[in-house]
N, C-alpha and C. Protein backbone atom coordinates (compact mmCIF):
# COMPACT_ATOMS: atom_id res chain seq x y z
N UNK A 1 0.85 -1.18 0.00
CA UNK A 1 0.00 0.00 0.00
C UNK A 1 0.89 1.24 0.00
N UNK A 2 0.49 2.03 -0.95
CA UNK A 2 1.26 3.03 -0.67
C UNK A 2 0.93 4.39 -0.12
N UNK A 3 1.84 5.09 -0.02
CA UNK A 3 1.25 6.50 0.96
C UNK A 3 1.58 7.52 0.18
N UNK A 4 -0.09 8.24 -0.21
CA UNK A 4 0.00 9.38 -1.03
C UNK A 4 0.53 10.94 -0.71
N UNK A 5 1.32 11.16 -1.06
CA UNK A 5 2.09 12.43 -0.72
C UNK A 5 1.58 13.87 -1.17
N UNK A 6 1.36 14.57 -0.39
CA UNK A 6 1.03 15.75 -0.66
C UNK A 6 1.71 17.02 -1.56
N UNK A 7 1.48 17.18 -2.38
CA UNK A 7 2.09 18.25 -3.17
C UNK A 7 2.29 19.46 -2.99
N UNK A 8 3.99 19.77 -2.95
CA UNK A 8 4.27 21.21 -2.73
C UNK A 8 4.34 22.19 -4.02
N UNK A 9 3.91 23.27 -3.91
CA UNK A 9 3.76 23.83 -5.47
C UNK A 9 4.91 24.68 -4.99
N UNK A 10 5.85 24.67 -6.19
CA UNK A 10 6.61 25.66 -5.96
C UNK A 10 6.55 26.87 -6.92
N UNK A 11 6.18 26.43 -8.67
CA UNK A 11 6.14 27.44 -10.19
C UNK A 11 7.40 28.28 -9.59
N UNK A 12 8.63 28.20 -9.94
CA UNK A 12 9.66 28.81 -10.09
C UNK A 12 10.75 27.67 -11.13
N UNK A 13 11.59 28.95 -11.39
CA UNK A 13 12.75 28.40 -11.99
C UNK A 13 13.97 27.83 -11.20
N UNK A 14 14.22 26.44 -11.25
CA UNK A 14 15.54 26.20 -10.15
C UNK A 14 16.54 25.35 -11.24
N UNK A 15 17.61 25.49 -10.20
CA UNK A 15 18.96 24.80 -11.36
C UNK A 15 18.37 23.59 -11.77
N UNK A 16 19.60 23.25 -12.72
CA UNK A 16 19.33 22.11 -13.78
C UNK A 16 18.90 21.09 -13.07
N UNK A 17 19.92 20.26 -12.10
CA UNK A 17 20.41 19.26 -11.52
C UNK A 17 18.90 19.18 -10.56
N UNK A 18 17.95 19.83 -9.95
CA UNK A 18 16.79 19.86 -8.64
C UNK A 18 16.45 18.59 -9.25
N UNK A 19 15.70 18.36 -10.61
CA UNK A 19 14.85 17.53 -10.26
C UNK A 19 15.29 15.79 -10.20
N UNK A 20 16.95 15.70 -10.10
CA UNK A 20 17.65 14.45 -10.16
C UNK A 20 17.32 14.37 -8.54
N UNK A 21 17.73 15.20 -7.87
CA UNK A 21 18.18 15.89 -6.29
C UNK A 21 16.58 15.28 -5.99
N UNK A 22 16.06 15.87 -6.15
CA UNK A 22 14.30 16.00 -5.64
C UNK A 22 13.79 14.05 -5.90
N UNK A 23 14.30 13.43 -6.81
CA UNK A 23 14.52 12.02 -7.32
C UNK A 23 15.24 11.27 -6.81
N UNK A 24 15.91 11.52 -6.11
CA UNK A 24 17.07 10.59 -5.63
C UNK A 24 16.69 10.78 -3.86
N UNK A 25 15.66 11.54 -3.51
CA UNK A 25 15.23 11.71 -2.68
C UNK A 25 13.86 11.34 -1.90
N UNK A 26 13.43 10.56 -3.32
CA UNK A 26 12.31 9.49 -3.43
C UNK A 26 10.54 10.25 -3.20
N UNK A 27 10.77 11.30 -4.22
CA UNK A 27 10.17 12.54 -4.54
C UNK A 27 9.82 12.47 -5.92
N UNK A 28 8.67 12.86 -6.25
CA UNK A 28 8.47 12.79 -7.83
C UNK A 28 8.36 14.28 -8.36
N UNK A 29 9.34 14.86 -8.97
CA UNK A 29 9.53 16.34 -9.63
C UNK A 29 8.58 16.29 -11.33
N UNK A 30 7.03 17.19 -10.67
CA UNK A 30 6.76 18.39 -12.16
C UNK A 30 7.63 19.09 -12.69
N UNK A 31 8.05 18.22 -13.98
CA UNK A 31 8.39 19.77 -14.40
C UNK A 31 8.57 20.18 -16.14
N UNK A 32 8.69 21.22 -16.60
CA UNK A 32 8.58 21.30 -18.02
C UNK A 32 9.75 22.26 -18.40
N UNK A 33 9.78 22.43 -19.36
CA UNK A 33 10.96 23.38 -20.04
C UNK A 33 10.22 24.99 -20.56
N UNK A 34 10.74 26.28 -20.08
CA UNK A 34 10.31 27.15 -19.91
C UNK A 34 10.69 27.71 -22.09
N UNK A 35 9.34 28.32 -22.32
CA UNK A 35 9.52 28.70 -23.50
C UNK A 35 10.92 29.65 -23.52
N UNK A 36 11.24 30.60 -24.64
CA UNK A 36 12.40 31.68 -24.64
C UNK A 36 11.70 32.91 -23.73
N UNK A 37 10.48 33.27 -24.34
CA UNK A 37 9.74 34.80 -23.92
C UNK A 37 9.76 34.09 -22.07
N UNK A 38 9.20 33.31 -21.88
CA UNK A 38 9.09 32.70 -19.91
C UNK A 38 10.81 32.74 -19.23
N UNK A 39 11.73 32.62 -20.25
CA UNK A 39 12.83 32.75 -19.79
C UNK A 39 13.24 33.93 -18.37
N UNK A 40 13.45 35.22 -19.20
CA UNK A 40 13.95 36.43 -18.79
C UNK A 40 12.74 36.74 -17.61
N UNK A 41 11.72 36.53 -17.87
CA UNK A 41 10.77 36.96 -16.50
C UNK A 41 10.67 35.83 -14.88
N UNK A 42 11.15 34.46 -15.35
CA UNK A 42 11.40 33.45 -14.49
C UNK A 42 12.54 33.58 -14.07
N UNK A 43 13.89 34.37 -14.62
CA UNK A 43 15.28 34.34 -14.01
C UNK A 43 15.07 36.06 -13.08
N UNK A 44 14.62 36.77 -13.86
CA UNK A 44 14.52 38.28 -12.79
C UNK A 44 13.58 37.99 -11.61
N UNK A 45 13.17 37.35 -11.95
CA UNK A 45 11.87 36.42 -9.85
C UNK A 45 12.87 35.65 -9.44
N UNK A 46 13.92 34.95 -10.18
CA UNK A 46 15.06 34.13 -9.39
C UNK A 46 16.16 35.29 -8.61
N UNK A 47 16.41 36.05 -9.11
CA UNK A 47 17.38 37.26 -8.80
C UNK A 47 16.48 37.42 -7.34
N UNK A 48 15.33 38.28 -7.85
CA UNK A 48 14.33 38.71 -6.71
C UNK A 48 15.20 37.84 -5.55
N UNK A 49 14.64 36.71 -5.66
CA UNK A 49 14.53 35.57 -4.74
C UNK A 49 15.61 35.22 -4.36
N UNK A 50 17.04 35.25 -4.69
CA UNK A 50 18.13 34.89 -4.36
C UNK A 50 18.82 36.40 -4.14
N UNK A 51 18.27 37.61 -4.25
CA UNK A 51 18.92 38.88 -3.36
C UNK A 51 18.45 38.79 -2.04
N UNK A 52 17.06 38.09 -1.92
CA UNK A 52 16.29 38.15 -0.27
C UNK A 52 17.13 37.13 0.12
N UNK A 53 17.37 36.21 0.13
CA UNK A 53 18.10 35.44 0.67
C UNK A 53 19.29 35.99 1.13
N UNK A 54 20.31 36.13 -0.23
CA UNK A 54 21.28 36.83 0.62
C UNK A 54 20.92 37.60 1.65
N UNK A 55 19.85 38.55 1.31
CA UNK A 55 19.89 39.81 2.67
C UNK A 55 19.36 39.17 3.43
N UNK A 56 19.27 38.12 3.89
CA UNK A 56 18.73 37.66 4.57
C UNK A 56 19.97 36.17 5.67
N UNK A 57 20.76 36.27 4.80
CA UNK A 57 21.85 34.97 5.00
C UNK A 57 22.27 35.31 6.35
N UNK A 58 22.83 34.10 7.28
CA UNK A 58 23.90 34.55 8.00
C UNK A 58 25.31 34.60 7.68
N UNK A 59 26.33 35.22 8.31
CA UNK A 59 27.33 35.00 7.87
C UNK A 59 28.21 34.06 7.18
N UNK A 60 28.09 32.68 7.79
CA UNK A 60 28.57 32.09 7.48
C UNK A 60 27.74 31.39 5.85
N UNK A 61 26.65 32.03 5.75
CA UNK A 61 25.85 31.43 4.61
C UNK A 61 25.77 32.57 3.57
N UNK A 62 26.44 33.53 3.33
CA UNK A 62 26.82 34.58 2.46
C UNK A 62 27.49 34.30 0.68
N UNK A 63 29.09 33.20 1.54
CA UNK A 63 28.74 32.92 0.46
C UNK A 63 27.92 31.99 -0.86
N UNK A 64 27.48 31.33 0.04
CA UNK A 64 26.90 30.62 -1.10
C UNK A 64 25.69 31.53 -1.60
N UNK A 65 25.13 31.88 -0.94
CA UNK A 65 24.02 33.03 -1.96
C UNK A 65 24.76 34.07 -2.34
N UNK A 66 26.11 34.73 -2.30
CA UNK A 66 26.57 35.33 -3.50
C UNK A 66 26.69 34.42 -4.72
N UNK A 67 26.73 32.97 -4.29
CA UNK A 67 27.17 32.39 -6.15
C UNK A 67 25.66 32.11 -6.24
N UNK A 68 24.93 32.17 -5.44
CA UNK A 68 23.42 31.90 -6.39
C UNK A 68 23.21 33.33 -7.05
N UNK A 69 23.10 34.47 -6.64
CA UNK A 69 22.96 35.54 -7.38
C UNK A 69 24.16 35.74 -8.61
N UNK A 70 25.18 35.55 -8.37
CA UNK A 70 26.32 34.90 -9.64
C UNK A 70 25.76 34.26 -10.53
N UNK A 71 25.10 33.29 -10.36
CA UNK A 71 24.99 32.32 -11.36
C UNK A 71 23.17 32.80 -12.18
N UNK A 72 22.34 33.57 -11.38
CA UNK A 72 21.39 33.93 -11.79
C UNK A 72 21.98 35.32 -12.93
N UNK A 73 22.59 35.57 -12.66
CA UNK A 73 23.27 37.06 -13.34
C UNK A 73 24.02 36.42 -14.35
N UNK A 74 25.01 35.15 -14.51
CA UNK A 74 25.35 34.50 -15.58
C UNK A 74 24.26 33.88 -16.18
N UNK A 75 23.21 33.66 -16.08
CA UNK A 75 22.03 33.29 -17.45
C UNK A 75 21.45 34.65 -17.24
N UNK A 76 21.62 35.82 -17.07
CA UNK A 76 20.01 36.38 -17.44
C UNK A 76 21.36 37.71 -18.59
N UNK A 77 22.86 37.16 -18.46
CA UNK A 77 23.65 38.02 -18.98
C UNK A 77 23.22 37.41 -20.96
N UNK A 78 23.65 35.37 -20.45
CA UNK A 78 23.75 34.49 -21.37
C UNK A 78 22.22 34.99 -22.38
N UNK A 79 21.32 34.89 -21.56
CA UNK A 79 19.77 35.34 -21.82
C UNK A 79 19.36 36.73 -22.85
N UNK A 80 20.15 37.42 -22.16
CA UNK A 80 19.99 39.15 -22.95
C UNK A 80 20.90 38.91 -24.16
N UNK A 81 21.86 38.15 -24.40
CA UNK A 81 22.54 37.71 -25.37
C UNK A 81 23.93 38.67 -25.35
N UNK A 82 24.47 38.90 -24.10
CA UNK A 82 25.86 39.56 -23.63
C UNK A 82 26.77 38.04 -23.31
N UNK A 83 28.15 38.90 -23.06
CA UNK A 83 28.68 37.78 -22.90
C UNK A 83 29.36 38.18 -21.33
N UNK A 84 30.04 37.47 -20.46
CA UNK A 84 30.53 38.13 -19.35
C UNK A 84 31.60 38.87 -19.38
N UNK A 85 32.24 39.27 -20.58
CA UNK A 85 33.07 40.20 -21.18
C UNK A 85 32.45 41.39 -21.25
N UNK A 86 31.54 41.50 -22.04
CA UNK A 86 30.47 42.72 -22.22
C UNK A 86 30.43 43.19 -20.51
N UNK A 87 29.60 42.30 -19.85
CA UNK A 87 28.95 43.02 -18.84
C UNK A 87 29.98 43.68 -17.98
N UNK A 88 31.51 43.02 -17.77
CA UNK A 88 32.86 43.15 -17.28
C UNK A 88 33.38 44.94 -18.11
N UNK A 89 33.25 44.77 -18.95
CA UNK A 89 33.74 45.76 -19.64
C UNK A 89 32.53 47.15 -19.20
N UNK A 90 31.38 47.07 -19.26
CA UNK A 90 30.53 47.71 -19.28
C UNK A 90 30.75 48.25 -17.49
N UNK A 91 30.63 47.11 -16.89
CA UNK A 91 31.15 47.68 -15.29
C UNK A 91 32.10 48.31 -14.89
N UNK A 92 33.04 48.58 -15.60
CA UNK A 92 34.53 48.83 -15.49
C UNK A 92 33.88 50.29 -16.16
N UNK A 93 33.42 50.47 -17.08
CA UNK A 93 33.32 51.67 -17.67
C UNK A 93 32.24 52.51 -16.99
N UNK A 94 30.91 52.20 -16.48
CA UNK A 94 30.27 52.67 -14.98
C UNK A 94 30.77 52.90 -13.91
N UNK A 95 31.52 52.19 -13.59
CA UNK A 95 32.88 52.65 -12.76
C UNK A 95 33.53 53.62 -12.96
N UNK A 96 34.19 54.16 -13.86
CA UNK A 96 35.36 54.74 -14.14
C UNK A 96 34.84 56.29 -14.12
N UNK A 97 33.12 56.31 -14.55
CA UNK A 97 32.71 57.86 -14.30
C UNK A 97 31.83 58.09 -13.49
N UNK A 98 31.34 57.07 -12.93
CA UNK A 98 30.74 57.39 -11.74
C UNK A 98 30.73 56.92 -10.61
N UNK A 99 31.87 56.28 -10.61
CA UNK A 99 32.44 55.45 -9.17
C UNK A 99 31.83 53.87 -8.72
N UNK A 100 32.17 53.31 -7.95
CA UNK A 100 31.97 51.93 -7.12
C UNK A 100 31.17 52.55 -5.86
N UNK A 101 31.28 51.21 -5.22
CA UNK A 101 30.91 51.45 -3.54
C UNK A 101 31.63 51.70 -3.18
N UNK A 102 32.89 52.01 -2.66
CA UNK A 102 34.24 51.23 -1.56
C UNK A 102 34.20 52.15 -0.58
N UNK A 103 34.01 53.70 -1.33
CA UNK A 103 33.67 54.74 -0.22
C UNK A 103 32.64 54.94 0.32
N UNK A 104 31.34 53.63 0.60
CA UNK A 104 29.86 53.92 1.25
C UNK A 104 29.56 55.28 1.69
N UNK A 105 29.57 55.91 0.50
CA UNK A 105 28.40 57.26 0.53
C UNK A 105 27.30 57.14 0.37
N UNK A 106 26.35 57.71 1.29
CA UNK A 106 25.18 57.41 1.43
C UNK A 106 24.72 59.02 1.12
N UNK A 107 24.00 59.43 0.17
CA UNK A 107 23.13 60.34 -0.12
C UNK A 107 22.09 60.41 0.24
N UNK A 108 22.05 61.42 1.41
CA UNK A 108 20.67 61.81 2.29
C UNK A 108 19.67 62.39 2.02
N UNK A 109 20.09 63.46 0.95
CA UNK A 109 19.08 64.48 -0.33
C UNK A 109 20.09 64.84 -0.63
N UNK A 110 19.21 65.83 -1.97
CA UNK A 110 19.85 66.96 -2.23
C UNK A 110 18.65 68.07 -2.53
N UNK A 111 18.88 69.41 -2.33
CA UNK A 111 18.43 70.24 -2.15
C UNK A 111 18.67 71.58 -3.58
């Protein structure tokens, strides 16, 4: 006899490898392949979702949600059809005229 399991809905985009993970865990994974146009709007809700986390991490769990937001930012670069050269180059040049963080200035107004 077996015991029917209740279904968690998740409708998000997760890495490749979940639904082996979710299988090997004696779990049965929905799932389908996201058209091109479902792409770019399913990876910017992944960003969403993996910046709260980080802001949300403890220390010692920082980095790994910096490489989830890494790796969401490497497909939505792959996605827009840049390469990580482009976006490298492009940062470097946002940089160069209007600065980084390093000096945390915080702009209170201006008047």
């Amino acid at each position: 006899m077996s015991v029917e399991r209740e279904a968690v809905v998740h409708r998000k985009l997760v890495r490749d490898r979940i639904p082996e993970i979710v299988e090997a865990a004696g779990r049965v994974p929905a799932t389908r392949v996201l058209t091109v146009a479902e792409l770019v709007p399913a990876l910017l809700a992944k960003l969403h979702e993996e910046a709260t986390e980080l802001g949300l991490a403890e220390p010692e769990e920082r980095l790994e949600e910096l490489a989830d937001v890494h790796e969401v930012l490497s497909a939505l670069t792959t996605a827009y059809g840049f390469t990580e050269e482009d976006v490298t180059r492009a940062a470097r040049e946002k940089k160069a005229a209007r600065g980084g963080f390093s000096e945390r200035v915080w702009l209170e107004e201006v008047r």
